[in-house]
Protein backbone atom coordinates (compact mmCIF):
# COMPACT_ATOMS: atom_id res chain seq x y z
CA UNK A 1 19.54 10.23 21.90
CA UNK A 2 23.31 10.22 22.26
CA UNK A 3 25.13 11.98 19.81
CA UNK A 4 27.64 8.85 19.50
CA UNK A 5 24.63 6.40 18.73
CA UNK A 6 23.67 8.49 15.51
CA UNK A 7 27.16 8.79 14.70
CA UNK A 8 27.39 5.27 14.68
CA UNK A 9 24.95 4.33 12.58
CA UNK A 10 25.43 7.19 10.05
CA UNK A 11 29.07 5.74 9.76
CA UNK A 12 27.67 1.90 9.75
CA UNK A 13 25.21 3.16 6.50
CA UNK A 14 28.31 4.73 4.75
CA UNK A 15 30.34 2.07 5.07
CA UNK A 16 27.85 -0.24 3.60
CA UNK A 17 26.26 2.43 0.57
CA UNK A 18 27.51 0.15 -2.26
CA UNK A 19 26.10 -3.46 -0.57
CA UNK A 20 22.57 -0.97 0.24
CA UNK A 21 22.42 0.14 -3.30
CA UNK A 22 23.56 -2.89 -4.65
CA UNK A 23 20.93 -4.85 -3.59
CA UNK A 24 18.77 -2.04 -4.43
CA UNK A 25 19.14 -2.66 -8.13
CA UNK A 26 19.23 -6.11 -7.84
CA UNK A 27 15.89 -6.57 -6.54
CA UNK A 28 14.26 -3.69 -8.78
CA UNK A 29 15.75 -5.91 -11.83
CA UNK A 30 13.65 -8.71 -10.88
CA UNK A 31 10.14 -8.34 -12.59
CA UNK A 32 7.56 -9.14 -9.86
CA UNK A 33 4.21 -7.87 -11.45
CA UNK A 34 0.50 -9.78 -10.89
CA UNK A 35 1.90 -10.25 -7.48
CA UNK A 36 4.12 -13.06 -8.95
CA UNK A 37 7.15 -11.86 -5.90
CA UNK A 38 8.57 -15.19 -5.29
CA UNK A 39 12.24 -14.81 -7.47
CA UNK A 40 12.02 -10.89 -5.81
CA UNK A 41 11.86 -12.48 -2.37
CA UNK A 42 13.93 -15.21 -2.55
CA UNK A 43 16.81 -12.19 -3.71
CA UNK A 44 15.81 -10.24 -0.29
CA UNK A 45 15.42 -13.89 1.79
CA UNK A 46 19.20 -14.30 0.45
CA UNK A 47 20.48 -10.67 1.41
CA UNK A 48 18.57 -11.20 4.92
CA UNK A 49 20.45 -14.63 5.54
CA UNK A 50 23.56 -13.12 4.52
CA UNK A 51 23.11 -10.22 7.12
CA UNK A 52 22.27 -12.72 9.98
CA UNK A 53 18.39 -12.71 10.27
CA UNK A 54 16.90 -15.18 13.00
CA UNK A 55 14.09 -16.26 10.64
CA UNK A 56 13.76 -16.12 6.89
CA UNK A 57 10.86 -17.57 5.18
CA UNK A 58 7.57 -16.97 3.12
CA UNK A 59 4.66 -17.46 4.53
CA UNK A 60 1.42 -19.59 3.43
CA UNK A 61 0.36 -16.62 1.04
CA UNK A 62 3.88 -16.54 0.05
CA UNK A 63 5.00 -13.49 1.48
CA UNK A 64 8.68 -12.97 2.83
CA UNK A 65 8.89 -12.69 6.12
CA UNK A 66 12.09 -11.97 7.79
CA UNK A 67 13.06 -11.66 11.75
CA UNK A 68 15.31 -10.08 14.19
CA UNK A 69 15.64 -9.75 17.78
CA UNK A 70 14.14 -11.15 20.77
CA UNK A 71 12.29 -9.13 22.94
CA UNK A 72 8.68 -8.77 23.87
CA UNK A 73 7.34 -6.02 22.02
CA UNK A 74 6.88 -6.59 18.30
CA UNK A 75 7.34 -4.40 15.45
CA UNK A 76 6.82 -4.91 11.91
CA UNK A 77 8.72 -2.98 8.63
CA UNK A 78 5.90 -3.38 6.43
CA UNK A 79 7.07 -3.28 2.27
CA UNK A 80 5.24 -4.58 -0.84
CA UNK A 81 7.46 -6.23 -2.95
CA UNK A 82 5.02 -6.92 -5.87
CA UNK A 83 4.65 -3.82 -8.84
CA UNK A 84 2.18 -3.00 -11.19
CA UNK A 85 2.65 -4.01 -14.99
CA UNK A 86 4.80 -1.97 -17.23
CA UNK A 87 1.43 -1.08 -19.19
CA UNK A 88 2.74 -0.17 -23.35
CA UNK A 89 6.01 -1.38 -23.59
CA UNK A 90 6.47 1.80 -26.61
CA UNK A 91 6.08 3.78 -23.99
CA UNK A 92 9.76 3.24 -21.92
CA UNK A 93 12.73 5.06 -23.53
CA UNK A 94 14.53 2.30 -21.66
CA UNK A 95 14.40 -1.34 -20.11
CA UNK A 96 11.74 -0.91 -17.24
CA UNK A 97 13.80 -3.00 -14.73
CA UNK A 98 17.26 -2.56 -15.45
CA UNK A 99 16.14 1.28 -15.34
CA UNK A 100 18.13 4.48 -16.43
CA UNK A 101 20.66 6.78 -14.02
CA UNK A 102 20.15 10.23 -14.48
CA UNK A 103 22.57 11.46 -11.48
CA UNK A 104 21.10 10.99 -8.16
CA UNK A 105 17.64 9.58 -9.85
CA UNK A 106 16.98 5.99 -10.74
CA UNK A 107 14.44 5.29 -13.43
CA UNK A 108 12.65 1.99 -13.41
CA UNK A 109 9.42 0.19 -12.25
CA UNK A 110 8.85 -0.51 -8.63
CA UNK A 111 11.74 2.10 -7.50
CA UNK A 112 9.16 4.35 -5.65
CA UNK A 113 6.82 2.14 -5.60
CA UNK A 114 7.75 0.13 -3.41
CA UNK A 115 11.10 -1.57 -3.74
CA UNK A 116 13.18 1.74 -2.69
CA UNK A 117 12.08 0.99 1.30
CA UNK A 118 13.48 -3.09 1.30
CA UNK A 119 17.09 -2.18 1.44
CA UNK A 120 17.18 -0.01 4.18
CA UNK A 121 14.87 -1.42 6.60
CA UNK A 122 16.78 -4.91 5.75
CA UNK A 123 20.37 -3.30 6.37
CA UNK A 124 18.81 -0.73 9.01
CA UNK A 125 17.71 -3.99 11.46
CA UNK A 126 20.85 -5.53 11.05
CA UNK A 127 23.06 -2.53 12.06
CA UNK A 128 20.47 -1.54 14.56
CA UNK A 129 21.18 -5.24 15.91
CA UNK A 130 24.83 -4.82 15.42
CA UNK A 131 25.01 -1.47 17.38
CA UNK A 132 22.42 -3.35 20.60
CA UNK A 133 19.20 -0.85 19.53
CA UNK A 134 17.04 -3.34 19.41
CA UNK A 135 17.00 -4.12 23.35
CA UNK A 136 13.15 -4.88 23.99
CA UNK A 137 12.01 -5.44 20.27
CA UNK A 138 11.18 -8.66 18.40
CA UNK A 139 11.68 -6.88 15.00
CA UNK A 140 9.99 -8.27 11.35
CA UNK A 141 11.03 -7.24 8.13
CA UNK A 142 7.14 -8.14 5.85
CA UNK A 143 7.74 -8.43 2.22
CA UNK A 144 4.52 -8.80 1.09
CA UNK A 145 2.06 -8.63 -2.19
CA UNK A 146 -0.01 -5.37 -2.04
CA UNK A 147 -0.67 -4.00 -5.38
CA UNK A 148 -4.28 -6.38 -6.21
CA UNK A 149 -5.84 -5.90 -2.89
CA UNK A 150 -3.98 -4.03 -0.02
CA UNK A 151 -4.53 -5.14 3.66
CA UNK A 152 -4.53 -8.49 2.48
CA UNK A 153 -1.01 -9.45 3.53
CA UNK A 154 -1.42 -8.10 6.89
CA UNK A 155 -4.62 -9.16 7.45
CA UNK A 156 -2.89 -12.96 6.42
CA UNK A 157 0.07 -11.92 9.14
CA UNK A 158 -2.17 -11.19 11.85
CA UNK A 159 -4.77 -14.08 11.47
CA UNK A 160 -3.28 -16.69 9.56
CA UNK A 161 0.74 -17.06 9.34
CA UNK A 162 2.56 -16.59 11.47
CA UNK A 163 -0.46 -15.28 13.72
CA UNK A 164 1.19 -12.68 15.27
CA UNK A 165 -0.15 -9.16 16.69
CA UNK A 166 2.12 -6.50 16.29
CA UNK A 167 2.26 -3.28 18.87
CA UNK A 168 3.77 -1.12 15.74
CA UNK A 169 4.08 -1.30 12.38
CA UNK A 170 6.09 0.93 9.71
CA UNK A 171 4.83 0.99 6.22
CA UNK A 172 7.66 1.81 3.88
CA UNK A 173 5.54 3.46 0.95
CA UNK A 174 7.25 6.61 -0.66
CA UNK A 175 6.55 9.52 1.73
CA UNK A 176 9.56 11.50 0.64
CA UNK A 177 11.66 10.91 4.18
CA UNK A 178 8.77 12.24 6.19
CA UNK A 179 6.56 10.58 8.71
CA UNK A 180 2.73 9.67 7.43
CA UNK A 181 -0.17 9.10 9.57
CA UNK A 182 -3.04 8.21 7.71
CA UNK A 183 -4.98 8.03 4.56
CA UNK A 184 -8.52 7.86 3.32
CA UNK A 185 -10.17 4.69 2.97
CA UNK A 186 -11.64 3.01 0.32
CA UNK A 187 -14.71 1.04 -1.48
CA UNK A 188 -14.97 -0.74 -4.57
CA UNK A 189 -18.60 -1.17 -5.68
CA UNK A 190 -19.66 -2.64 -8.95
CA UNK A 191 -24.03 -1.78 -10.29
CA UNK A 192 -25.29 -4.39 -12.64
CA UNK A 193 -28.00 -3.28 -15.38
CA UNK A 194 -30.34 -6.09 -16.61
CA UNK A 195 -32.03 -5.24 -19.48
CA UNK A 196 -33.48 -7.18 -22.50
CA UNK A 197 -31.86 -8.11 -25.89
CA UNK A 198 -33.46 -7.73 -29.20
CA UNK A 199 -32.04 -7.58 -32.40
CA UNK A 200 -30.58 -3.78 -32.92
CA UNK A 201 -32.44 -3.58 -36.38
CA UNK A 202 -35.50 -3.89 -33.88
CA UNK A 203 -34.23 -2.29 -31.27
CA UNK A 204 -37.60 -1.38 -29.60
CA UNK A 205 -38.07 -4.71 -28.82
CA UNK A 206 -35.59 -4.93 -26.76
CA UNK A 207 -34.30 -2.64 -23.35
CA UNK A 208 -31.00 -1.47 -23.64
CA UNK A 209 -29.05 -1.95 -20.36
CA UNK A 210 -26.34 0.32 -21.45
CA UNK A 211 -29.40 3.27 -21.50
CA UNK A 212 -30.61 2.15 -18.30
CA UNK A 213 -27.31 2.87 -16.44
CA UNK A 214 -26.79 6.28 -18.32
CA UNK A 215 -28.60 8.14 -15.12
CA UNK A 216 -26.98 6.35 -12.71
CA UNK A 217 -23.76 7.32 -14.08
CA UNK A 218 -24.61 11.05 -13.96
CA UNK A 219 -25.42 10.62 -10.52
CA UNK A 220 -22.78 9.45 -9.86
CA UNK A 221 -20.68 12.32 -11.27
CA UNK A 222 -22.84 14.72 -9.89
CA UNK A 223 -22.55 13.47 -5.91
CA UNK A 224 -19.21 14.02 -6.17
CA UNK A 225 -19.10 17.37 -4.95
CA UNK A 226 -21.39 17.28 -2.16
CA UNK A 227 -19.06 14.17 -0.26
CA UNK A 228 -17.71 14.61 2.91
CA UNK A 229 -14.53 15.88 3.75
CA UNK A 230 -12.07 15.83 6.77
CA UNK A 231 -9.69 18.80 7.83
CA UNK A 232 -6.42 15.44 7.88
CA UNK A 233 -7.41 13.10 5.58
CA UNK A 234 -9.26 15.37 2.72
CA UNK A 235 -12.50 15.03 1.10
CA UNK A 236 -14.44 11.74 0.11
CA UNK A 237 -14.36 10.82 -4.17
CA UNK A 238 -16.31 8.81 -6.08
CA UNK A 239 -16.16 7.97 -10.02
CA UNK A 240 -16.60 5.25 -12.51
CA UNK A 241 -13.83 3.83 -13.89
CA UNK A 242 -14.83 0.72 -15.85
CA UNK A 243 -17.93 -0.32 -18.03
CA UNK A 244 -18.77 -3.48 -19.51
CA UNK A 245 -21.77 -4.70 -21.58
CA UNK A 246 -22.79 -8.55 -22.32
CA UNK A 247 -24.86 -8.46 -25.42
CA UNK A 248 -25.27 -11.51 -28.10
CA UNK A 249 -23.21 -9.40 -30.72
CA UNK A 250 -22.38 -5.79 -31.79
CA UNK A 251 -26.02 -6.14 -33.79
CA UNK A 252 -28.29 -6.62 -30.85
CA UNK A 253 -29.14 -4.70 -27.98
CA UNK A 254 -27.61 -5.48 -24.68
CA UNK A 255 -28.63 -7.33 -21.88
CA UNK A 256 -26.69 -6.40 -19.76
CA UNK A 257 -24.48 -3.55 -18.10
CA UNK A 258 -22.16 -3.30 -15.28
CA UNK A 259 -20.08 -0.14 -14.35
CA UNK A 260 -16.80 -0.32 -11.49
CA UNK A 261 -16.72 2.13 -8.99
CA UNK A 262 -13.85 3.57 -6.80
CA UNK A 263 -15.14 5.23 -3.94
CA UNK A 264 -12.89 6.92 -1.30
CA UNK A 265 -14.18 7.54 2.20
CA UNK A 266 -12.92 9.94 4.47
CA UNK A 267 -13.49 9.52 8.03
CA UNK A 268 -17.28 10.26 8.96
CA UNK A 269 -18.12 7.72 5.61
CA UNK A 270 -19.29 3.92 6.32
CA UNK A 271 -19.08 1.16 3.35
CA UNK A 272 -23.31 1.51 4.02
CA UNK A 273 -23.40 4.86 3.69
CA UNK A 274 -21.52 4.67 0.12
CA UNK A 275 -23.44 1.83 -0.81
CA UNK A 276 -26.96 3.66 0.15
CA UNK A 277 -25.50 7.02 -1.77
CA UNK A 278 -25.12 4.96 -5.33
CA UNK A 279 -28.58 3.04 -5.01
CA UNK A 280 -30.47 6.59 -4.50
CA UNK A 281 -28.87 7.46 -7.99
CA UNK A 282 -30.75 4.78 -9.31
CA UNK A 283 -34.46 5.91 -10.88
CA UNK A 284 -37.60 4.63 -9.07
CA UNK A 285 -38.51 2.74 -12.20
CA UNK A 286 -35.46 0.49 -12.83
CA UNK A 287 -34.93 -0.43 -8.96
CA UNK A 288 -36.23 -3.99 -9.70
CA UNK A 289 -33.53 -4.29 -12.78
CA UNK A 290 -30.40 -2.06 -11.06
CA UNK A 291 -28.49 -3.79 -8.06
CA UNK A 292 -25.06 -2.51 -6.40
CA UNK A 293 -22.74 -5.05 -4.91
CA UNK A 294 -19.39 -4.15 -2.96
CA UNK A 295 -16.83 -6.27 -4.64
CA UNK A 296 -15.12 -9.37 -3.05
CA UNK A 297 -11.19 -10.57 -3.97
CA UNK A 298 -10.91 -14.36 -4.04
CA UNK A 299 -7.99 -14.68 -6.49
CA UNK A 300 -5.50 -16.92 -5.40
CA UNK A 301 -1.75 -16.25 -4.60
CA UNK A 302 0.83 -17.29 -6.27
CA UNK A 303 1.28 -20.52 -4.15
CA UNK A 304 -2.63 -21.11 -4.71
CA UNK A 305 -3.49 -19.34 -0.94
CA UNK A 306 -6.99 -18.25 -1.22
CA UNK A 307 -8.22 -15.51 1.24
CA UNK A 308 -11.80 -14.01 -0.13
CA UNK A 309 -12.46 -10.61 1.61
CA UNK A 310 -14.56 -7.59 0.88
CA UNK A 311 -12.62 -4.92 -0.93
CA UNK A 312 -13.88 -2.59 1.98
CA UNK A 313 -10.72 -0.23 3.35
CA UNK A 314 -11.12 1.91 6.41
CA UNK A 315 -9.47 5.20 6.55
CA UNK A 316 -7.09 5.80 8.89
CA UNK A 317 -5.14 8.52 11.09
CA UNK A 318 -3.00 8.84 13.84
CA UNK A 319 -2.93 12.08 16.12
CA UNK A 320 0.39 14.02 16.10
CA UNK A 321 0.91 13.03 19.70
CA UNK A 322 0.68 9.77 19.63
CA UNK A 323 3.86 8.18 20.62
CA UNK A 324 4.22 6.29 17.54
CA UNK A 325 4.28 9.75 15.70
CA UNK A 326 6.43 11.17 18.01
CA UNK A 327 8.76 8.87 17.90
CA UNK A 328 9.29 9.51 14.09
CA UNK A 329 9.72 12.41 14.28
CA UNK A 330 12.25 12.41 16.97
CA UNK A 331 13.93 10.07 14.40
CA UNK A 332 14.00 12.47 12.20
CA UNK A 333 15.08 15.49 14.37
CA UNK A 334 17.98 13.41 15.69
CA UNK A 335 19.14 12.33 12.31
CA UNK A 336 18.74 15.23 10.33
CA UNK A 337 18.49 17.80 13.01
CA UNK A 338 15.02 19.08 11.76
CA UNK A 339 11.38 18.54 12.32
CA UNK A 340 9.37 17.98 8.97
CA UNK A 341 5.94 18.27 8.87
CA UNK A 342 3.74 14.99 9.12
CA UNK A 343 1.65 14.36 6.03
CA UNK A 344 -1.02 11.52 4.70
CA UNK A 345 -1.12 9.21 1.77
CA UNK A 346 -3.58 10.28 -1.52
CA UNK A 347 -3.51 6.58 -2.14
CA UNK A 348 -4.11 3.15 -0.11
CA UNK A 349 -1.85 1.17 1.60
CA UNK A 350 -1.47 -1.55 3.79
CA UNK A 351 -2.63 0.39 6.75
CA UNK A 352 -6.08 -0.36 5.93
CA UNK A 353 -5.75 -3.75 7.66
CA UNK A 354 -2.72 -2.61 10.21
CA UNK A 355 -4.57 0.52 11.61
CA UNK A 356 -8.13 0.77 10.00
CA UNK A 357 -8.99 -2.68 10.63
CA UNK A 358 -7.14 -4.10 13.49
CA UNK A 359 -6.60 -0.68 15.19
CA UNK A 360 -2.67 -1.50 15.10
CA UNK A 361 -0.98 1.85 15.31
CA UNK A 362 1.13 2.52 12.03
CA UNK A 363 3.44 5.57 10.09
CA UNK A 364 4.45 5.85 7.06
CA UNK A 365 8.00 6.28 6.39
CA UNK A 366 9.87 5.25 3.23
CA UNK A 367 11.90 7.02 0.60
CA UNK A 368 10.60 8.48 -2.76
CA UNK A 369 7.52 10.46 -4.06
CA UNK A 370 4.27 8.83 -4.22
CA UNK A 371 3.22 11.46 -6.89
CA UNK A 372 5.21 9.25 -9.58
CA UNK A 373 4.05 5.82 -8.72
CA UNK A 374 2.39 3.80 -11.31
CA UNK A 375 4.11 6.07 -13.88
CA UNK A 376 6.44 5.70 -16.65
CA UNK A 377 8.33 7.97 -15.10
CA UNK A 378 8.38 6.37 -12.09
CA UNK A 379 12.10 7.11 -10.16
CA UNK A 380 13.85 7.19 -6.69
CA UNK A 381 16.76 9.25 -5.56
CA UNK A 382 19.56 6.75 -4.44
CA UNK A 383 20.50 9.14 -1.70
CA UNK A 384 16.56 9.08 0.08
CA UNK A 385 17.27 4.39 -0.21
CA UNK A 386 20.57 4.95 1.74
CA UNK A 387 19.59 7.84 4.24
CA UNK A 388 15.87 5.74 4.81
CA UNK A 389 18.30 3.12 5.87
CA UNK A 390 19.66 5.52 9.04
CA UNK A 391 15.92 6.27 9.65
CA UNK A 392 15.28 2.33 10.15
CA UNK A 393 18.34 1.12 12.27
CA UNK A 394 17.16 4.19 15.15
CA UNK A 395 13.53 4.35 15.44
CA UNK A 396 13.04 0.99 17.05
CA UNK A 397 15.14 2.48 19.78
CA UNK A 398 13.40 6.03 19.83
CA UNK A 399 10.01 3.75 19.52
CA UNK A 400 11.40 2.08 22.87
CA UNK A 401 11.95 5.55 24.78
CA UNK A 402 8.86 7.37 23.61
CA UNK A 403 6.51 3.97 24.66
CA UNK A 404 8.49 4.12 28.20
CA UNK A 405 7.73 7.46 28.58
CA UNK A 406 3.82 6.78 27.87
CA UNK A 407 1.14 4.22 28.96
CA UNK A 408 2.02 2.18 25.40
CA UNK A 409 1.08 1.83 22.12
């Protein structure tokens, strides 16, 4: 990569720092919790517009998608725009959205996770456009609703609006300026108890579902351990992490029990083999009354767009040599003049639907430390938003070099 090319666009992000971070704290201000990211987008739909984006709109689901470019391969800038909740409002020394500056750190909800990523891939496409690196690419900027069920959105992009198949995708969840290229997948199972009520003064009469499920939950603590586990993506987890109870009133004996189970599969783990693994912690006498079900999410969107799927996620990886990797990191060497190390997400992302299930190869690359998401704490450094920015206007360009060097994504 030229020398003057990086030069240019380091000078291009400098010049526009204040608009980048601007914008930044305009859109973190914005509360967009329970998925509810319509004001958020219509913010970024406005800062797209004003940048000169060929398309701006939100989709049936109601995501925000924005477009650049014209050429035949497609790539996608993948970014939730939704948060989670605040949780106990006693527990923020400070307004959750307007945030707190401490330096070069920005305190508020949804900076790491995952508003810090939307400025510079927004500002990064349109100086990538303004500086001709985007020769070959049809480029889309996907702000999208993530937090309830990820792989959703994508899985909406791909088969539903616009129904378009991307050859790349970037997912701009914190990875601390480094390139990702994979995480463990996921499966959320629920086991429903039946059991009989009585009246707890005559409790014998009656067969406590809440008892019935005590074995299964020990089982379930003790296969932990003994799970699979991959040399990339880590070892396999299971635990319970909700239990509910139906019973007529706190003086009779439930009916009924349910526990909630988060199970994460490393590769080498099927959906069937988790599901088979909880029902053999079930005793042979209470097989008739004990079932385990993989959850579904039919909740509707915001705009009332239903889209019922099983909350099944595949794990995903991509080699190091893959030219989608390699590309990153020859992002990153020609930026920074340095070759970091590739990593993986703990958590899940939208690369459950991009890579897991429609084998569309995706990185990670995005600003910020996933290690503080969902937290009170939760922060950004100002200086990762605007350098992410540099990152975003040269790798469709790199992307183009390393794929013409190869057979293709």
């Amino acid at each position: 990569m030229a020398a003057e090319i990086v030069s240019a666009i380091r000078q291009a992000v400098e010049a526009r720092r204040e608009e980048i971070l601007r914008f930044f704290l305009d859109i973190v201000a914005i509360p967009s919790y329970d998925a509810q990211i319509r004001a958020v987008g219509e913010r970024v739909a406005e800062e797209m517009r004003r940048l000169g984006f060929e398309e701006v709109r939100f989709d049936v689901m109601g995501n925000l998608l924005g477009r650049i470019g014209h050429g035949p391969r497609i790539l996608v800038y993948d970014s939730h725009l939704d948060t989670v909740g605040i949780g106990d409002p006693e527990q923020w020394a400070w307004d959750p959205f307007r945030g707190r500056l401490e330096g070069d750190l920005f305190y508020a909800r949804g900076t790491c996770d995952e508003k810090g990523s939307t400025p510079g891939m927004v500002y990064g496409l349109a100086i990538a456009r303004d500086l001709g690196l985007l020769e070959g690419w049809t480029v889309y900027y996907f702000g999208n609703m993530e937090e309830w069920c990820d792989g959703l959105a994508p899985n909406v992009f791909v088969e539903v609006d616009p129904k378009i198949r991307p050859d790349a995708v970037v997912i701009g969840e914190p990875t601390g300026l480094r390139v990702y290229r994979g995480h463990r997948g996921r499966v959320e199972l629920k086991v429903i108890a039946k059991g009989r009520s009585a009246h707890a003064a005559s409790n014998w009469l009656g067969d406590n579902a809440i008892y019935k499920m005590l074995p299964v939950i020990a089982g379930i603590r003790d296969l932990d351990p003994w799970l699979k586990s991959h040399e990339f993506l880590g070892k396999g987890t299971i635990t319970v992490t909700m239990i509910e109870s139906r019973t007529p009133s706190i003086n009779a004996v439930p009916d009924e029990c349910t526990i909630y189970i988060d199970r994460r599969l490393t590769f080498g783990e099927t959906k069937e083999e988790a599901l088979a693994q909880v029902e053999s912690c079930i005793p042979p006498e209470h097989r008739e009354s004990i079932r385990v079900e993989i959850l579904r999410y039919e909740d509707p969107s915001y705009t009332g767009f239903r889209y019922p799927v099983e909350k099944y996620f595949p794990a995903w990886a991509l080699e190091e040599s893959h030219p989608l990797v390699q590309a990153g990191q020859a992002t990153i060497e020609a930026l920074w003049g340095e070759r970091r190390p590739t990593g993986k997400w703990d958590f899940s992302t939208n690369g459950t639907y991009w890579a897991g299930k429609a084998g569309i190869p995706s990185i990670g690359f995005g600003p910020g430390d996933e290690t503080y998401a969902h937290r009170v704490d939760e922060h950004i450094s100002l200086s990762e938003v605007v350098e992410a920015t540099a990152f975003y206007a040269l790798f469709p360009s790199m992307l183009w070099n390393a794929l013409s060097a190869s057979r293709g994504v």
